[in-house]
Structure formats: structure tokens, C-alpha cells
Protein backbone atom coordinates (compact mmCIF):
# COMPACT_ATOMS: atom_id res chain seq x y z
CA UNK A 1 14.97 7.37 -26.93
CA UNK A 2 11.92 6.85 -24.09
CA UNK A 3 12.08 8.91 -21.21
CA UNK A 4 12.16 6.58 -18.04
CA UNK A 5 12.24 6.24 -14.58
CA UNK A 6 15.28 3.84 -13.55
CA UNK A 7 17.71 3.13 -10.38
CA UNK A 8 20.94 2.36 -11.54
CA UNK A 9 21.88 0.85 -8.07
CA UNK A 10 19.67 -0.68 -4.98
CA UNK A 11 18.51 1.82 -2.75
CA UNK A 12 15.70 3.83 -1.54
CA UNK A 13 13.05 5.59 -2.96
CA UNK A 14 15.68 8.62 -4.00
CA UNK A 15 18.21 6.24 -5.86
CA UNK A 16 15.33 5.99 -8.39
CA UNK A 17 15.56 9.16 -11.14
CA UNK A 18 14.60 10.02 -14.21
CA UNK A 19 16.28 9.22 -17.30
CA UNK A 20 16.66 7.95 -21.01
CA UNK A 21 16.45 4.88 -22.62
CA UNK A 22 17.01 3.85 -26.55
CA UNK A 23 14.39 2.04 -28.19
CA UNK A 24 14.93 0.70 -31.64
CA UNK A 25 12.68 -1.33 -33.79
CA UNK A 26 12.36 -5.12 -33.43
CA UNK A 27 14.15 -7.59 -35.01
CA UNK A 28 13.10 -10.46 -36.28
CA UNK A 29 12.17 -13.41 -33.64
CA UNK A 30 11.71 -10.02 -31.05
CA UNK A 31 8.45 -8.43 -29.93
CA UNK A 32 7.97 -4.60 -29.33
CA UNK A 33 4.95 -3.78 -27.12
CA UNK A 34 3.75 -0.35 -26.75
CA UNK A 35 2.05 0.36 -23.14
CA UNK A 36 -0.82 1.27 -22.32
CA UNK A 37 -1.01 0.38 -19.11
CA UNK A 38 1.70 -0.34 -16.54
CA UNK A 39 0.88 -1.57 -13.16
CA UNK A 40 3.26 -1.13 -10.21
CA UNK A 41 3.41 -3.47 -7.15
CA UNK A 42 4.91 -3.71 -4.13
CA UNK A 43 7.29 -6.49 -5.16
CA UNK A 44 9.17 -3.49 -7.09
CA UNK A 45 10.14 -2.01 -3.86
CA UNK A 46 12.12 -5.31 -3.17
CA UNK A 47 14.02 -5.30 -6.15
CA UNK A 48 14.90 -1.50 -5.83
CA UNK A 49 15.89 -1.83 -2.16
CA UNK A 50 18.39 -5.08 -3.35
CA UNK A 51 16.11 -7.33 -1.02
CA UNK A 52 15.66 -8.98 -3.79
CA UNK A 53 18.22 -9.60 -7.02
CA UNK A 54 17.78 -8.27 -10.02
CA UNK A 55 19.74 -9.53 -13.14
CA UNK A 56 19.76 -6.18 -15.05
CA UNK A 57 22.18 -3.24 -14.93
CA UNK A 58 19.43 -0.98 -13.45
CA UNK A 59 16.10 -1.60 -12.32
CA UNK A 60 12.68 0.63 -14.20
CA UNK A 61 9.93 -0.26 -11.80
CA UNK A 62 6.59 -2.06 -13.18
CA UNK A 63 7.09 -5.26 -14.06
CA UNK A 64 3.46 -6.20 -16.27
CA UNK A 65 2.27 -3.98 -18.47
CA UNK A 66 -0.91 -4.35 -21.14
CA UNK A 67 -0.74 -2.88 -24.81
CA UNK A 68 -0.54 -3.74 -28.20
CA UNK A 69 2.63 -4.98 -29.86
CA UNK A 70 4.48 -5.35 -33.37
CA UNK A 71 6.79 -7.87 -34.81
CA UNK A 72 9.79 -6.83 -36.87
CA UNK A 73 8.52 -3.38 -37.44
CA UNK A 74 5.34 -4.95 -39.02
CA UNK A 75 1.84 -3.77 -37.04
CA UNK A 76 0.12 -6.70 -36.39
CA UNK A 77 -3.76 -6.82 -36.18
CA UNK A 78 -3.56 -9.08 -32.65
CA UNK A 79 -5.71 -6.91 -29.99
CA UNK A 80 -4.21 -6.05 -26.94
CA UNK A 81 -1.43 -8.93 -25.43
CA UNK A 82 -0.35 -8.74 -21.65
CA UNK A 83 3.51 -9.03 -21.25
CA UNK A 84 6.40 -8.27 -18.74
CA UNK A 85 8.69 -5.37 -18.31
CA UNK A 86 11.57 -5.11 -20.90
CA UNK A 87 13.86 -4.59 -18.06
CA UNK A 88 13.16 -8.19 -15.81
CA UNK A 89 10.58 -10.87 -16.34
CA UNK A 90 6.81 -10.80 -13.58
CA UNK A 91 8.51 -11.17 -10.02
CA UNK A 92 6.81 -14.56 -9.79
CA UNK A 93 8.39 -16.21 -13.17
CA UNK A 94 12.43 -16.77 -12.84
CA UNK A 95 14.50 -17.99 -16.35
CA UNK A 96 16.07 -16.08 -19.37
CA UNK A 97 13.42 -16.30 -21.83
CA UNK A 98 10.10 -15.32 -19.51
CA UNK A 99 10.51 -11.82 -20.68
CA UNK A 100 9.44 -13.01 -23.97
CA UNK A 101 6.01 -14.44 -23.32
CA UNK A 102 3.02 -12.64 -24.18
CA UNK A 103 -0.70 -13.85 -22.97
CA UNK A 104 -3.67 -12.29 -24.55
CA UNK A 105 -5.58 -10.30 -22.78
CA UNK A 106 -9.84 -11.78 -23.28
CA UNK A 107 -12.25 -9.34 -24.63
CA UNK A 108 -13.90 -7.58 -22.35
CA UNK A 109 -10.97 -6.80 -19.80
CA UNK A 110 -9.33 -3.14 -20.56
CA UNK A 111 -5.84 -3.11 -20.46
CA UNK A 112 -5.98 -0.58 -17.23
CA UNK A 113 -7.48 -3.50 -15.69
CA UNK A 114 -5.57 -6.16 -17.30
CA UNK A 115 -1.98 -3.92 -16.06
CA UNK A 116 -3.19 -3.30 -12.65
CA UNK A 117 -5.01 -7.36 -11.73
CA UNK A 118 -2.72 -9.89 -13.49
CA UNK A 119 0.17 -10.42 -11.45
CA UNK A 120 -2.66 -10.10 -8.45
CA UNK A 121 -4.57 -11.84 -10.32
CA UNK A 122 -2.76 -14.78 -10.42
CA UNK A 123 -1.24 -14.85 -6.93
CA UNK A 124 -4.91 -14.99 -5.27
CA UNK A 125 -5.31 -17.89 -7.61
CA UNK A 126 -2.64 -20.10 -6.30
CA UNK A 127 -3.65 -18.87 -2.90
CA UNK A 128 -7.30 -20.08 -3.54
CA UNK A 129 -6.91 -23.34 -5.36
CA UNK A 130 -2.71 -24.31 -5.03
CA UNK A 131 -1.47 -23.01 -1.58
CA UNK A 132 -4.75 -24.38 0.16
CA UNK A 133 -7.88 -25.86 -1.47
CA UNK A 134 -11.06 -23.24 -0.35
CA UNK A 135 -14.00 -25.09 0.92
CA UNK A 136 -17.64 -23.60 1.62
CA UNK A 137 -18.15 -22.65 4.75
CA UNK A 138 -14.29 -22.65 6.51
CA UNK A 139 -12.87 -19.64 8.19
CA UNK A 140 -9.41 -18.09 6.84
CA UNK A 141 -7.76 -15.47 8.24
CA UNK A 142 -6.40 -13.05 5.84
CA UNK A 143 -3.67 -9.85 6.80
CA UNK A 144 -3.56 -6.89 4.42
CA UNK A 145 -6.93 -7.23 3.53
CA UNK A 146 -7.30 -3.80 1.63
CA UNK A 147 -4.29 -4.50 -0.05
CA UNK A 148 -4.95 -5.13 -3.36
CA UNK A 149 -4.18 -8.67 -3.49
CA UNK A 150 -6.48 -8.59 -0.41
CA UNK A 151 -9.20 -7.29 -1.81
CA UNK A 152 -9.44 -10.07 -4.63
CA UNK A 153 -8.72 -12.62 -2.04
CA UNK A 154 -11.90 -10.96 -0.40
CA UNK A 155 -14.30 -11.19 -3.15
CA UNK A 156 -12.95 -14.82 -4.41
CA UNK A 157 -13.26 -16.25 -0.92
CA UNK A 158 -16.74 -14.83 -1.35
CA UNK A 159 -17.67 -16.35 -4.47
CA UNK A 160 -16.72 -19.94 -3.10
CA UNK A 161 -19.08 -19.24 -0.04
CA UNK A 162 -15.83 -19.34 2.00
CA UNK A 163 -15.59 -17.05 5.15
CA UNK A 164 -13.05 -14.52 4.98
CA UNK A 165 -11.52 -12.52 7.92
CA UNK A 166 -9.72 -9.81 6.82
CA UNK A 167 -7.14 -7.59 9.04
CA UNK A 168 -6.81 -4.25 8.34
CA UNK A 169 -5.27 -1.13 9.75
CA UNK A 170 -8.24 1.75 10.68
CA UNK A 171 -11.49 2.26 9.86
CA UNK A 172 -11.42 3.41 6.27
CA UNK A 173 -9.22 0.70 5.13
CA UNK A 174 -11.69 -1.79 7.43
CA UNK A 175 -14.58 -0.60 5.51
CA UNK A 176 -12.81 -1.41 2.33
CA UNK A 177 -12.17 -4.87 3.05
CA UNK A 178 -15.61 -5.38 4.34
CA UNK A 179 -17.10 -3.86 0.76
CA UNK A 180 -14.93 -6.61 -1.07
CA UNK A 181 -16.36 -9.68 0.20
CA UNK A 182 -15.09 -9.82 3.52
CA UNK A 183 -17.35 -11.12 6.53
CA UNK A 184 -15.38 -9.72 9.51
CA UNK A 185 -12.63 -7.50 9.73
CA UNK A 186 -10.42 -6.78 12.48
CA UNK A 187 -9.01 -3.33 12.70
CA UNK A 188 -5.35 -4.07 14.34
CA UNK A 189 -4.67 -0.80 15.69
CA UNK A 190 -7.56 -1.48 18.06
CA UNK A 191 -8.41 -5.19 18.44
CA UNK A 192 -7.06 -7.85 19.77
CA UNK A 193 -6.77 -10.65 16.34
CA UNK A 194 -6.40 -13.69 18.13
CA UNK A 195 -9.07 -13.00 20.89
CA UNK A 196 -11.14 -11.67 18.01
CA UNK A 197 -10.65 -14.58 15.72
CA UNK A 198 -11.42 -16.68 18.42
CA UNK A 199 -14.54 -15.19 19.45
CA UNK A 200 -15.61 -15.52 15.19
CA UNK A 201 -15.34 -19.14 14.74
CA UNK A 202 -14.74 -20.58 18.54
CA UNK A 203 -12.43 -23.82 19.29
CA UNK A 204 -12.19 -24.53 15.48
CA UNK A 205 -10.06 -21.49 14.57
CA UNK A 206 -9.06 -20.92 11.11
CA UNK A 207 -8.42 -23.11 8.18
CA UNK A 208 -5.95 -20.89 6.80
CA UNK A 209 -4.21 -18.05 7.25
CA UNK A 210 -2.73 -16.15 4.47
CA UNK A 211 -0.23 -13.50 5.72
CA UNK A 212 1.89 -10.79 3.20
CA UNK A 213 3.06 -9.27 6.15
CA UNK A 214 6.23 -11.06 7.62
CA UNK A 215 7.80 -10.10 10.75
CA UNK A 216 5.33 -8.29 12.60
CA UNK A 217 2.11 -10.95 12.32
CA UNK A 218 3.41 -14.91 11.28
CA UNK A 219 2.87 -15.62 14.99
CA UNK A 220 -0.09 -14.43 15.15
CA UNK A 221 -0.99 -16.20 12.27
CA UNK A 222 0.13 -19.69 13.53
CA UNK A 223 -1.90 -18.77 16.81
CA UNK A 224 -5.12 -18.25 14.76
CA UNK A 225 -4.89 -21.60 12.82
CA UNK A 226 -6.52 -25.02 14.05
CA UNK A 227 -4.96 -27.96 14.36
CA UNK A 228 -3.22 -28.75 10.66
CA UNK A 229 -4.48 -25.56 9.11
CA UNK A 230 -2.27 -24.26 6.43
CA UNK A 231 0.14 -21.03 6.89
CA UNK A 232 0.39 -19.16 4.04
CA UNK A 233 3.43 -16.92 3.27
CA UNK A 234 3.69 -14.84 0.33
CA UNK A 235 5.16 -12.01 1.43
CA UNK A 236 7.16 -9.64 3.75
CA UNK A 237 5.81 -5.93 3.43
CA UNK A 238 7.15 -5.39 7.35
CA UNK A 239 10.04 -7.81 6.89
CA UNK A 240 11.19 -10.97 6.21
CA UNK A 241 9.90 -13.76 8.85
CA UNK A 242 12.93 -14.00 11.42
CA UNK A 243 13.81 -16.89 14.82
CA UNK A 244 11.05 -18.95 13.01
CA UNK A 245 11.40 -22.82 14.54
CA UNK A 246 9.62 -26.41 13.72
CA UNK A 247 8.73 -26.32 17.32
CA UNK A 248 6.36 -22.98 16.43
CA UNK A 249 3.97 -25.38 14.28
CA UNK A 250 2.70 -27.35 17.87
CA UNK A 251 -0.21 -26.54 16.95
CA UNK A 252 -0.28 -28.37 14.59
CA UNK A 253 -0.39 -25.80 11.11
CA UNK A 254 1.39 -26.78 7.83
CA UNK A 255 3.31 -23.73 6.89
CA UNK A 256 3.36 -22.60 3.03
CA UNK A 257 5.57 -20.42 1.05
CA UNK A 258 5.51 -18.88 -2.47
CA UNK A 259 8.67 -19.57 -3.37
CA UNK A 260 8.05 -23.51 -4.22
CA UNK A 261 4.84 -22.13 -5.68
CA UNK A 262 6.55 -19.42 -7.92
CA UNK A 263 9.83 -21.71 -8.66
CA UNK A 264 7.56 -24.55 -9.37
CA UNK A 265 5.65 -22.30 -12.53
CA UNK A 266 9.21 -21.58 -13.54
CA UNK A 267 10.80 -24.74 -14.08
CA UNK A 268 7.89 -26.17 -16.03
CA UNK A 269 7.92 -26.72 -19.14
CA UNK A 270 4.12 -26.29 -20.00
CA UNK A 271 4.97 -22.36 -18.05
CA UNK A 272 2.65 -20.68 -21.00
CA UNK A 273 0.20 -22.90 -21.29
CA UNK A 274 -0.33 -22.83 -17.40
CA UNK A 275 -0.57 -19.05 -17.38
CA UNK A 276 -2.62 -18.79 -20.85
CA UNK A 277 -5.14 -21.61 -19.50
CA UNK A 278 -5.61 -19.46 -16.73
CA UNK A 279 -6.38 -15.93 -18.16
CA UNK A 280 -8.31 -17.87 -19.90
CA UNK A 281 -10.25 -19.67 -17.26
CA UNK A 282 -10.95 -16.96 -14.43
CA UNK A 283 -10.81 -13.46 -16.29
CA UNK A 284 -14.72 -14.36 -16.75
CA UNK A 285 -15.62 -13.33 -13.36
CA UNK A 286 -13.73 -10.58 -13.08
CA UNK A 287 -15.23 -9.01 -17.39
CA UNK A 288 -18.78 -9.96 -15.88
CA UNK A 289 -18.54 -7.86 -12.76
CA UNK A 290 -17.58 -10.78 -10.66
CA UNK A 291 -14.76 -8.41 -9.39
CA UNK A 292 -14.15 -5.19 -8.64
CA UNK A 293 -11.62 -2.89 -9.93
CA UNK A 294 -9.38 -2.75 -7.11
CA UNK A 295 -6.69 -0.24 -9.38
CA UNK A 296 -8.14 2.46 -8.27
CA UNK A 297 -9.53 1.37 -4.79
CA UNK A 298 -6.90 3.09 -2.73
């Protein structure tokens, strides 16, 4: 028995309590992985609150965790694997058998790191090269910029010689973004975006604008873009985007949104060879210093 922290039913933060789960050994074609590491995100607020489904009985928040595993009782000599919660696969992988799939984590990453950057990780990925193509030199407009999928977006944008305008909420967080690769950033509690973005890049406007926010700023997005720049949404932290209508894109802006990303990953076949390939490709930067630990940045 493992003492955990579970909600049985959707519901806020109180419907989650503390309570026990069994644990027996593996058996054989399972994997047990012991934690060392379990990183929490946002996204587990979703599937607490019933925004967003979950296909188990009750819900233990943290949904990627990094440790060391066994197979059929048998300790295997395999350094440390990355994997997803027991209870429901990553948020951004859908289909029965994700839960299953271990990647390896690359020398040189700790698993603290590894628990708290993967799923981030990967989403600033797909923003960078999938949702819209960074080029040298082209202005994007980011929201939650000292979020910590903002503050990789920051530093990648960076490292492509790509200018970044972060949005943040008061001076501390401001400062954050700027330290994580950020040219500008536009405190909202006391600046005007739009005029601001404006006066940063002049008619042009942004390439991109890559907003986790929802309700409260996808207009203000769409009013920052230049004519066919890309609208990114991946997320709705103050609610999902509502009285949205072809006739807001005028402008001009092609309008993006994770869930063809996410469902696309899901439904392919080559799923772990995509995700391996990556951790593969990019954990480089962030083992050589490339990137800054952002899990304990806040």
C-alpha cells in the first residue's frame, strides 16, 4: 500500500485528499517504476476540475514522473527511464497503451529536471518547429511568459536569434521573463500590449503569437499579429476561448490549436519513436546549460 493523494470525483482543490493505494509487484509484460521525481502541471487542474475527462475511477495528480524501474520483480540495470503516471497517460498523448511507454532519460539530465521539463519540454518544441516554423530575426508575442512553459519558450526563441515578447503580470514575474531570453516584456497590469507591441516592431506586428491564456487575451492576440501570422492556442489557464468567429481572423492570422497537434502524436503509429528521437535530439541544450532550470524558478 502507497500513501497518495487522489480525488475520487471532479472538483476543486478540496475534493483532492489523502489516501491509499495497493501496489503489487509486476507481472510479466508490466513495468514498475519507482519515482523519483514527479512533476505537476497545470493541465492537472483540468482533469481534477472535470474540464477535462479522465478515464480512471479517480484522478492522483502528476502525470510524468522520472525514476528507475523493474520488470517482473527483476531489478534491471537500465539508468533512470522517464514515464507517465500509473493513473492516466501525459495530457498530450490519448490511447490505451500510452501509459506503458517509457523514454530514457540522456545522461547528464537529473531526473528532478527530467520530471519537472519533459512534458514542457516537448510542448515548446512543437510550438517552435510544428505550430509555426521560428525564423531569425521575427517578432512573436508570447502570454504567460514566466510560466514555465514560457520561460523555455523564452530561452529557445533566444537560441534561434528569434525576438521574443513576453507578457507578464508585475514586475518580479517581468524580470523573470526578461532573465530567460526574453527581449521585451510587457507587464499587463500596467501597459497597454497592443500599443506596446506596436511601438516594438511598428506596421509589421508579430509573426506569431502564442497564447496559454484563453478567454481573457486571444483578441488581443489576433490584434498583435500581421497579416497571415499564426495564432497559437495551447491553452486556457483563464478559460476556454468563447464567441470566437472566422470573421475575427480579418486580419489576416492563421489560428492554431494543440489539439490537432496532440491528437496527431497520438494516432501515429511511429508515437515512440517520435518522442524518443526527440529526447534524444534537444535534451543537449538543455544538459549543456543551454537552459535553465525553470523547476524551481517560481
Amino acid at each position: 500500500m502507497v500513501v497518495v493523494r487522489k480525488a475520487d470525483a471532479a472538483g476543486g482543490p478540496r475534493c483532492s485528499v489523502q489516501g491509499g493505494r495497493a501496489s503489487g509487484p509486476a507481472r510479466p509484460g508490466e513495468v514498475l517504476v519507482r519515482h523519483a521525481a514527479i512533476g505537476v502541471n497545470f493541465v492537472d487542474t483540468y482533469y481534477r476540475s472535470g474540464l477535462y475527462p479522465c478515464s480512471d475511477c479517480c484522478l492522483i495528480p502528476g502525470n510524468e514522473a522520472a525514476g528507475s524501474w523493474r520488470r517482473s520483480e527483476e531489478a534491471l540495470n537500465i539508468s533512470r527511464w522517464e514515464t507517465g503516471s500509473s493513473i492516466h497517460p501525459p495530457p498530450v498523448l490519448t490511447g490505451p497503451n500510452v501509459r506503458w511507454m517509457l523514454v530514457r532519460i540522456p545522461d547528464g539530465i537529473d531526473d528532478v529536471t527530467a520530471a519537472a521539463v519533459f512534458l514542457k519540454g516537448l510542448t515548446v518544441r512543437y510550438l517552435v518547429t510544428d505550430s509555426y516554423l521560428v525564423s531569425s530575426g521575427e517578432f512573436a508575442l508570447v502570454h504567460a511568459a514566466a510560466s514555465r512553459v514560457g520561460l523555455l519558450l523564452g530561452q529557445w526563441r533566444a537560441s534561434l536569434a528569434a525576438v521574443a515578447i513576453g507578457v507578464a503580470g508585475g514586475p518580479e514575474k517581468a524580470a523573470l521573463a526578461a532573465h530567460h531570453g526574453y527581449a521585451h516584456v510587457i507587464d499587463y497590469n500596467s501597459d497597454d500590449i497592443v500599443a506596446n507591441v506596436t511601438r516594438l516592431t511598428g506596421v509589421p506586428l508579430c509573426a506569431a503569437a502564442y497564447d496559454s491564456v484563453g478567454r481573457t487575451t486571444w483578441r488581443v492576440s489576433l490584434a498583435c499579429l500581421r497579416t497571415r501570422g499564426t495564432f497559437v492556442s495551447f491553452g486556457q489557464s483563464s478559460g476556454p476561448v468563447t464567441d470566437f468567429r472566422v470573421s475575427d481572423l480579418a486580419r489576416g492570422a492563421f489560428m492554431g490549436h494543440p489539439a490537432k497537434a496532440f491528437r496527431f502524436y497520438s494516432r501515429t503509429a511511429g508515437i515512440a519513436a517520435e518522442i524518443s528521437g526527440t529526447v534524444r535530439e534537444d535534451p543537449g541544450w538543455c544538459s549543456e546549460g543551454g537552459c535553465r532550470d525553470t523547476a524551481s524558478a517560481l
